[in-house]
C-alpha atoms as a PDB file:
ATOM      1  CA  UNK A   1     -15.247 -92.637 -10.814  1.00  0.00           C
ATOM      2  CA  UNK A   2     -15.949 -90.650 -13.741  1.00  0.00           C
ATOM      3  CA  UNK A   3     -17.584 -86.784 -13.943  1.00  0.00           C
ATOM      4  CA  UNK A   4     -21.284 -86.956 -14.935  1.00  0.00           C
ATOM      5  CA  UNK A   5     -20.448 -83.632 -17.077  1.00  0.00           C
ATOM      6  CA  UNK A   6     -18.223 -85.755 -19.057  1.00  0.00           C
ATOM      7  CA  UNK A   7     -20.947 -88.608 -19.667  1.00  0.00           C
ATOM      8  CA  UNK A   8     -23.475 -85.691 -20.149  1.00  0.00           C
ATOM      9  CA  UNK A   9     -21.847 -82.662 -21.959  1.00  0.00           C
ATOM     10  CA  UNK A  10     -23.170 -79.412 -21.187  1.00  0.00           C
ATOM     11  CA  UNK A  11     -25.374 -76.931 -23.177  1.00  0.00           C
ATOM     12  CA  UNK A  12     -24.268 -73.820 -24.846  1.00  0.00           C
ATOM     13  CA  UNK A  13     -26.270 -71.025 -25.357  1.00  0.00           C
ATOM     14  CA  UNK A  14     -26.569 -67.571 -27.035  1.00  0.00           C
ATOM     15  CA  UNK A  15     -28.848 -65.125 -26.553  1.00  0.00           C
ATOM     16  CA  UNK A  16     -29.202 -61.916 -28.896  1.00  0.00           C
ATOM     17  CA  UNK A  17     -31.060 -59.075 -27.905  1.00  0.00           C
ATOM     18  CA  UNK A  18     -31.993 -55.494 -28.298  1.00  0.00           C
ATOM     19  CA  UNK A  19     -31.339 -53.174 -24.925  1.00  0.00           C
ATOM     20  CA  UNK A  20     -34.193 -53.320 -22.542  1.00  0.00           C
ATOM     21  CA  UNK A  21     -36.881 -53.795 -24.566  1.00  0.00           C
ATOM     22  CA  UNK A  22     -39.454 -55.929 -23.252  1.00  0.00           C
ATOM     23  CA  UNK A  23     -39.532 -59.199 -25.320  1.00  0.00           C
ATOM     24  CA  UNK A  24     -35.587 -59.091 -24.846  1.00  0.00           C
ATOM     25  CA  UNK A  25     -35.706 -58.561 -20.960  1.00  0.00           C
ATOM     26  CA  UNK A  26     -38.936 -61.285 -21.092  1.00  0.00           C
ATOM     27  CA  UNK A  27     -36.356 -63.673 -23.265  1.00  0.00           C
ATOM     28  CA  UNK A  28     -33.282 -63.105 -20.870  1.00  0.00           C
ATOM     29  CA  UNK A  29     -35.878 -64.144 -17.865  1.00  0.00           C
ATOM     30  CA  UNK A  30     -36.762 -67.259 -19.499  1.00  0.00           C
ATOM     31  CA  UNK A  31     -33.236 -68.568 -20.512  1.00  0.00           C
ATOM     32  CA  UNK A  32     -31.937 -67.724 -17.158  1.00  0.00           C
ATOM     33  CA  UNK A  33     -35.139 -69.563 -15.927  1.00  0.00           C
ATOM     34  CA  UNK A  34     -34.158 -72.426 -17.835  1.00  0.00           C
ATOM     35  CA  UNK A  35     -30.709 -72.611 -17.420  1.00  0.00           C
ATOM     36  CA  UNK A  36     -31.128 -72.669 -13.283  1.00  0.00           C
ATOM     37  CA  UNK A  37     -32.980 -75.634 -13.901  1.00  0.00           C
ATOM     38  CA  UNK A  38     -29.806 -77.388 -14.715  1.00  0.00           C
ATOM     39  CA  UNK A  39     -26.981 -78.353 -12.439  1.00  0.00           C
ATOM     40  CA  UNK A  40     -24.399 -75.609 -11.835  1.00  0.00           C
ATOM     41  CA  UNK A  41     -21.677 -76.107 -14.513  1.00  0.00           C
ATOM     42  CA  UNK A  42     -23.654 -77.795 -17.490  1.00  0.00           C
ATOM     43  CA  UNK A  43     -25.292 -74.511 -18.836  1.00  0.00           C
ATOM     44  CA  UNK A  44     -22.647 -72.010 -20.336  1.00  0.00           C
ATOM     45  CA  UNK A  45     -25.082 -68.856 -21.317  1.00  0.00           C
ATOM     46  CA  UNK A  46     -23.658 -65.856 -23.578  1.00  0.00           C
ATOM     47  CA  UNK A  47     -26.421 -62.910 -23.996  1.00  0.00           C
ATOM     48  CA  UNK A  48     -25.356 -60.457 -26.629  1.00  0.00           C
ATOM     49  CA  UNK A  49     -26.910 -57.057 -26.670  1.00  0.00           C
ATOM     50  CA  UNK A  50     -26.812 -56.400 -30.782  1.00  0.00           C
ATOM     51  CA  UNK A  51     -26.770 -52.413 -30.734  1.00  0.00           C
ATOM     52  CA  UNK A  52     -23.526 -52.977 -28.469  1.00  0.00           C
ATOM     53  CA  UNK A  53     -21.554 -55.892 -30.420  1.00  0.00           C
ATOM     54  CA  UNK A  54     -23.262 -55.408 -34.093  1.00  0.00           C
ATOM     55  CA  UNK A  55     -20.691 -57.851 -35.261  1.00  0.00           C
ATOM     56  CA  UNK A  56     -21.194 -60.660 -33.222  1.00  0.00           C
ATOM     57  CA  UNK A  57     -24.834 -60.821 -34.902  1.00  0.00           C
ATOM     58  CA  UNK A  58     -23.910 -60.553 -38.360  1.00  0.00           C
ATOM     59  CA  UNK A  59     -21.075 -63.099 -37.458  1.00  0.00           C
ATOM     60  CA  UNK A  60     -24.165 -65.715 -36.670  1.00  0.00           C
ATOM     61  CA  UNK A  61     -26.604 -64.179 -39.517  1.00  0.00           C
ATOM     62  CA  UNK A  62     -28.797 -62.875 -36.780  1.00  0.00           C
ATOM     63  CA  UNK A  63     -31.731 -60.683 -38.623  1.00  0.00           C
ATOM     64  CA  UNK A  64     -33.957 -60.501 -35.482  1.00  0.00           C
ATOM     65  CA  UNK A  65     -34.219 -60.434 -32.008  1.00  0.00           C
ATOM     66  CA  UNK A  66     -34.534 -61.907 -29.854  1.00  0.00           C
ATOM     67  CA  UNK A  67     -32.722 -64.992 -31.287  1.00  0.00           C
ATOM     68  CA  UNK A  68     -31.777 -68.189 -28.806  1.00  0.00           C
ATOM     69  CA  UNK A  69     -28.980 -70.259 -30.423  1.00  0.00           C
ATOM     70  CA  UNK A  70     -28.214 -73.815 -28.952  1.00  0.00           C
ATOM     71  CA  UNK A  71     -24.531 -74.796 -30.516  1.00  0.00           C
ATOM     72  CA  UNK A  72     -24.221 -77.726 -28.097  1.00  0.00           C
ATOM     73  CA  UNK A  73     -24.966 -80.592 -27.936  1.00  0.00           C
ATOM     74  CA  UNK A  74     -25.685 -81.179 -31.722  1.00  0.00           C
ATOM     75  CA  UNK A  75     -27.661 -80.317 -34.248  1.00  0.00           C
ATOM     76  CA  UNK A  76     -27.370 -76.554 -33.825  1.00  0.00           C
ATOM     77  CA  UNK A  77     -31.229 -75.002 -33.242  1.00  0.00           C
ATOM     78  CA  UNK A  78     -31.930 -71.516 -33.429  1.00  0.00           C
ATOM     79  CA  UNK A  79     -35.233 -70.083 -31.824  1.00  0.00           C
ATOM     80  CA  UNK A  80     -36.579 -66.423 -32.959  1.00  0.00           C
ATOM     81  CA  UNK A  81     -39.482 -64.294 -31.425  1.00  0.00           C
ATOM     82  CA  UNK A  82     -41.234 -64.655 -28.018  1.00  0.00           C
ATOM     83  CA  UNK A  83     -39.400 -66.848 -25.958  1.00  0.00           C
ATOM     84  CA  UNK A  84     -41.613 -66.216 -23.114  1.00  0.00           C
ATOM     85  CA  UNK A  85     -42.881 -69.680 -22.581  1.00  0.00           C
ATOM     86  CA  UNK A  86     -39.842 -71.798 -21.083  1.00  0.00           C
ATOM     87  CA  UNK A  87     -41.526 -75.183 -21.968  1.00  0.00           C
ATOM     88  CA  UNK A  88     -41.765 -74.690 -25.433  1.00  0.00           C
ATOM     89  CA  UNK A  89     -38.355 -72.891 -25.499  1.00  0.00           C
ATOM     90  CA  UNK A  90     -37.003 -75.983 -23.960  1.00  0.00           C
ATOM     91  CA  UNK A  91     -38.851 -77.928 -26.319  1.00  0.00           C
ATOM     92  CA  UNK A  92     -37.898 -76.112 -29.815  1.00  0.00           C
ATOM     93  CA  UNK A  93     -34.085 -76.309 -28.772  1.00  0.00           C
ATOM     94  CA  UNK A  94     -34.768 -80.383 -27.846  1.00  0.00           C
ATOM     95  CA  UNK A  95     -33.648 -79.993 -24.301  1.00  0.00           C
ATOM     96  CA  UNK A  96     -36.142 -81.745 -22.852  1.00  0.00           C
ATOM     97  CA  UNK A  97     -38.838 -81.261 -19.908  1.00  0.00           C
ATOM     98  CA  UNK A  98     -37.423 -79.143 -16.458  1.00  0.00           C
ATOM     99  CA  UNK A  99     -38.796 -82.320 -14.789  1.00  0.00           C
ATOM    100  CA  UNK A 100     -37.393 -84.917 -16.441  1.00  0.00           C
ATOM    101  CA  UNK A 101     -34.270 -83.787 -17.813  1.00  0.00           C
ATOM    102  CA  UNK A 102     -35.971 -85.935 -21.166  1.00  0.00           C
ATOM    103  CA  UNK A 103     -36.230 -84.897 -24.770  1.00  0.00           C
ATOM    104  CA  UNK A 104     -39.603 -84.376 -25.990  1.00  0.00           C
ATOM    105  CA  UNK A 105     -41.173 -87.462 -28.103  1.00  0.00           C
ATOM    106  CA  UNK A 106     -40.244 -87.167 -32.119  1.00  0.00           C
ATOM    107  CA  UNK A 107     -42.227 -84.766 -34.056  1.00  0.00           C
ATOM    108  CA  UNK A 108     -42.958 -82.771 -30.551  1.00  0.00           C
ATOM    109  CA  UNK A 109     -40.351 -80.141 -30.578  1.00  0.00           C
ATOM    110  CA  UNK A 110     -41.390 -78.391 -33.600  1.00  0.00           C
ATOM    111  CA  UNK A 111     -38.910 -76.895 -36.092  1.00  0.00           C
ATOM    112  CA  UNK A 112     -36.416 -73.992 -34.865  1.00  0.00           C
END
């Protein structure tokens, strides 16, 4: 028998924001949103606060916040600004619908 995790690798995900401040605490709320929409063990979430690791955001050219960064599964998306509306989040980083678990049709997810 053979893991579904390894048929179906998992996401990862890093969030950068700034403190408390409201689009960052509305962005965090979202991803977490998101990733318990997934089965435990297939979301691996980092959130990086960039006034408290300043060199983790230069390390990933982050110029604004907040930033969502998909590394995996390939390509590499990057979504900046209000991240308040989880389908389209899903949708820019080509995860597909909380329903369905399927990627949105071509020319759907718009460009990261």
């Amino acid at each position: 028998m053979t893991d579904d995790r390894d048929a179906n690798p998992g996401w990862s995900l890093t969030l950068y924001v700034s403190g408390a401040s409201p689009r960052s605490a509305e962005a965090i709320d979202t991803v977490r949103r998101i990733c318990d929409d997934e089965p435990a063990g297939r979301v691996e979430l980092r959130i990086v606060d960039v006034g408290e690791q300043p060199a983790l955001a230069t390390g990933d050219d982050i110029v604004a916040v907040p930033t969502l960064v998909k590394r995996g599964p390939p390509p590499v998306r990057r979504l900046v600004g209000n991240l308040a509306d989880a389908d389209r989040v899903r949708a820019g980083l080509d995860l597909g619908t909380a329903a369905t678990g399927q990627s949105p049709p071509a020319g759907k997810a718009g460009r990261p």
